[in-house]
Protein backbone atom coordinates (compact mmCIF):
# COMPACT_ATOMS: atom_id res chain seq x y z
CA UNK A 1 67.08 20.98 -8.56
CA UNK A 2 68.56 19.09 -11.37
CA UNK A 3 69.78 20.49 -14.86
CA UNK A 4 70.21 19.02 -17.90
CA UNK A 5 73.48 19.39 -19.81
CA UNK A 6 73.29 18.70 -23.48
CA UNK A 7 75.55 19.26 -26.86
CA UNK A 8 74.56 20.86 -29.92
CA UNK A 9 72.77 17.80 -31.46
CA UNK A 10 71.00 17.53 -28.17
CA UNK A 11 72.35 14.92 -26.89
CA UNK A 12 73.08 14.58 -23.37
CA UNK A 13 76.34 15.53 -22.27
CA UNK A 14 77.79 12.83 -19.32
CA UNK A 15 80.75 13.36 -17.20
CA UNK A 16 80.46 17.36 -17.11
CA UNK A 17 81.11 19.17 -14.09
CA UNK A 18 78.20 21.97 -13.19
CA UNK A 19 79.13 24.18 -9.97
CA UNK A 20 75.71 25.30 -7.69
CA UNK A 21 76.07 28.16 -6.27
CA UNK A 22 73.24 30.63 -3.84
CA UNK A 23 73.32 33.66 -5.75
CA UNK A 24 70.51 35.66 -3.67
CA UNK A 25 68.96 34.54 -0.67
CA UNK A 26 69.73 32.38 1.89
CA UNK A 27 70.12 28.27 1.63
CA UNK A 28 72.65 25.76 2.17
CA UNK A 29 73.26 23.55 -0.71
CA UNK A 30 73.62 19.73 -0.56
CA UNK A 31 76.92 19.71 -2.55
CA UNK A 32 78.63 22.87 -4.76
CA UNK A 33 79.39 20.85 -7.58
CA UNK A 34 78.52 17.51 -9.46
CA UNK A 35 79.06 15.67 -12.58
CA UNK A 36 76.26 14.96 -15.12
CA UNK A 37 74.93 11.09 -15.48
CA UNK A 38 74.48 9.29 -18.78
CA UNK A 39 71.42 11.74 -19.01
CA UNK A 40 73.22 14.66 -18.55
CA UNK A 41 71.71 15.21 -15.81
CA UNK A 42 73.22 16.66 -12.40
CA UNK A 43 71.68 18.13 -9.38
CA UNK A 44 71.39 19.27 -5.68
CA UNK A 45 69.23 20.23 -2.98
CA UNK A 46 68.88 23.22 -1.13
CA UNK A 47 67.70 23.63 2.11
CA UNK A 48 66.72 27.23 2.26
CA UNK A 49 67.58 28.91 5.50
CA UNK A 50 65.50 32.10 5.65
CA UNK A 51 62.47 33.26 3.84
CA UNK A 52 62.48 35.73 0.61
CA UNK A 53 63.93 35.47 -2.71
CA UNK A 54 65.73 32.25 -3.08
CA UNK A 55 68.28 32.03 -6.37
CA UNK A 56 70.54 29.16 -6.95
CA UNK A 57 72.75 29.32 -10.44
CA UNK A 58 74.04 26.18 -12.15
CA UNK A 59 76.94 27.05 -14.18
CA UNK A 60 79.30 25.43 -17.12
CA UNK A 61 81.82 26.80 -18.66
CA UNK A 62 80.14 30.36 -19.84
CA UNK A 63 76.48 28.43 -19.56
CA UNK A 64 74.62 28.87 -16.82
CA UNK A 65 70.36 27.90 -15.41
CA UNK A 66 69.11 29.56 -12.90
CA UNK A 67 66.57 28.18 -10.26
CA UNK A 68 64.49 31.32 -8.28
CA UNK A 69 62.18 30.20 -5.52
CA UNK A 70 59.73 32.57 -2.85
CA UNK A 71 60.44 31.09 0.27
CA UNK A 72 57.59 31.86 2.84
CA UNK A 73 58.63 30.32 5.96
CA UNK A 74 62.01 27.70 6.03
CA UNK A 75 61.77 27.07 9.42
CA UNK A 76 57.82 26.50 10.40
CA UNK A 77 57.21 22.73 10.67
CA UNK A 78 54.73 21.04 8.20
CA UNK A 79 52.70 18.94 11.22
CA UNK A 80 53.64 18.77 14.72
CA UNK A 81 52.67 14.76 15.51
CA UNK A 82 51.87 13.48 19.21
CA UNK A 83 53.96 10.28 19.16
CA UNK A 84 52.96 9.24 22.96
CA UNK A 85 50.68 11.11 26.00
């Protein structure tokens, strides 16, 4: 998930520091912070852990974006491949 930071002439904003956080839900997150790129951009993946309601909050200062997800099943693999018999 990646966010978008920018100032009031909508710009992008680089070098700001956005926290991640798993506000409902279950996931672990690839890092709990990062800094925003020439874009203003910053993001992280999450790796959700348990199925449900997944919620992940980006938040600046008193700003904040928030990411919701239904996770159906975290843990079922996609394929199953037969490498060798």
């Amino acid at each position: 998930m990646t966010v978008q930071v920018t100032g009031r002439d909508s710009f992008p904003v680089g070098g700001a520091a956005v926290a991640f956080a798993v506000t409902s839900g279950s996931a672990t997150l690839s890092a709990a912070a990062g800094q925003t790129d020439a874009n203003g951009q910053a993001g992280i993946a999450a790796t959700p852990t348990k199925s449900g309601t997944l919620t992940v909050t980006a938040t600046l200062g008193n700003l904040t974006a928030t990411f919701t997800a239904t996770i159906t099943d975290p843990v079922a693999p996609a394929a199953l491949p037969l490498v060798s018999a």
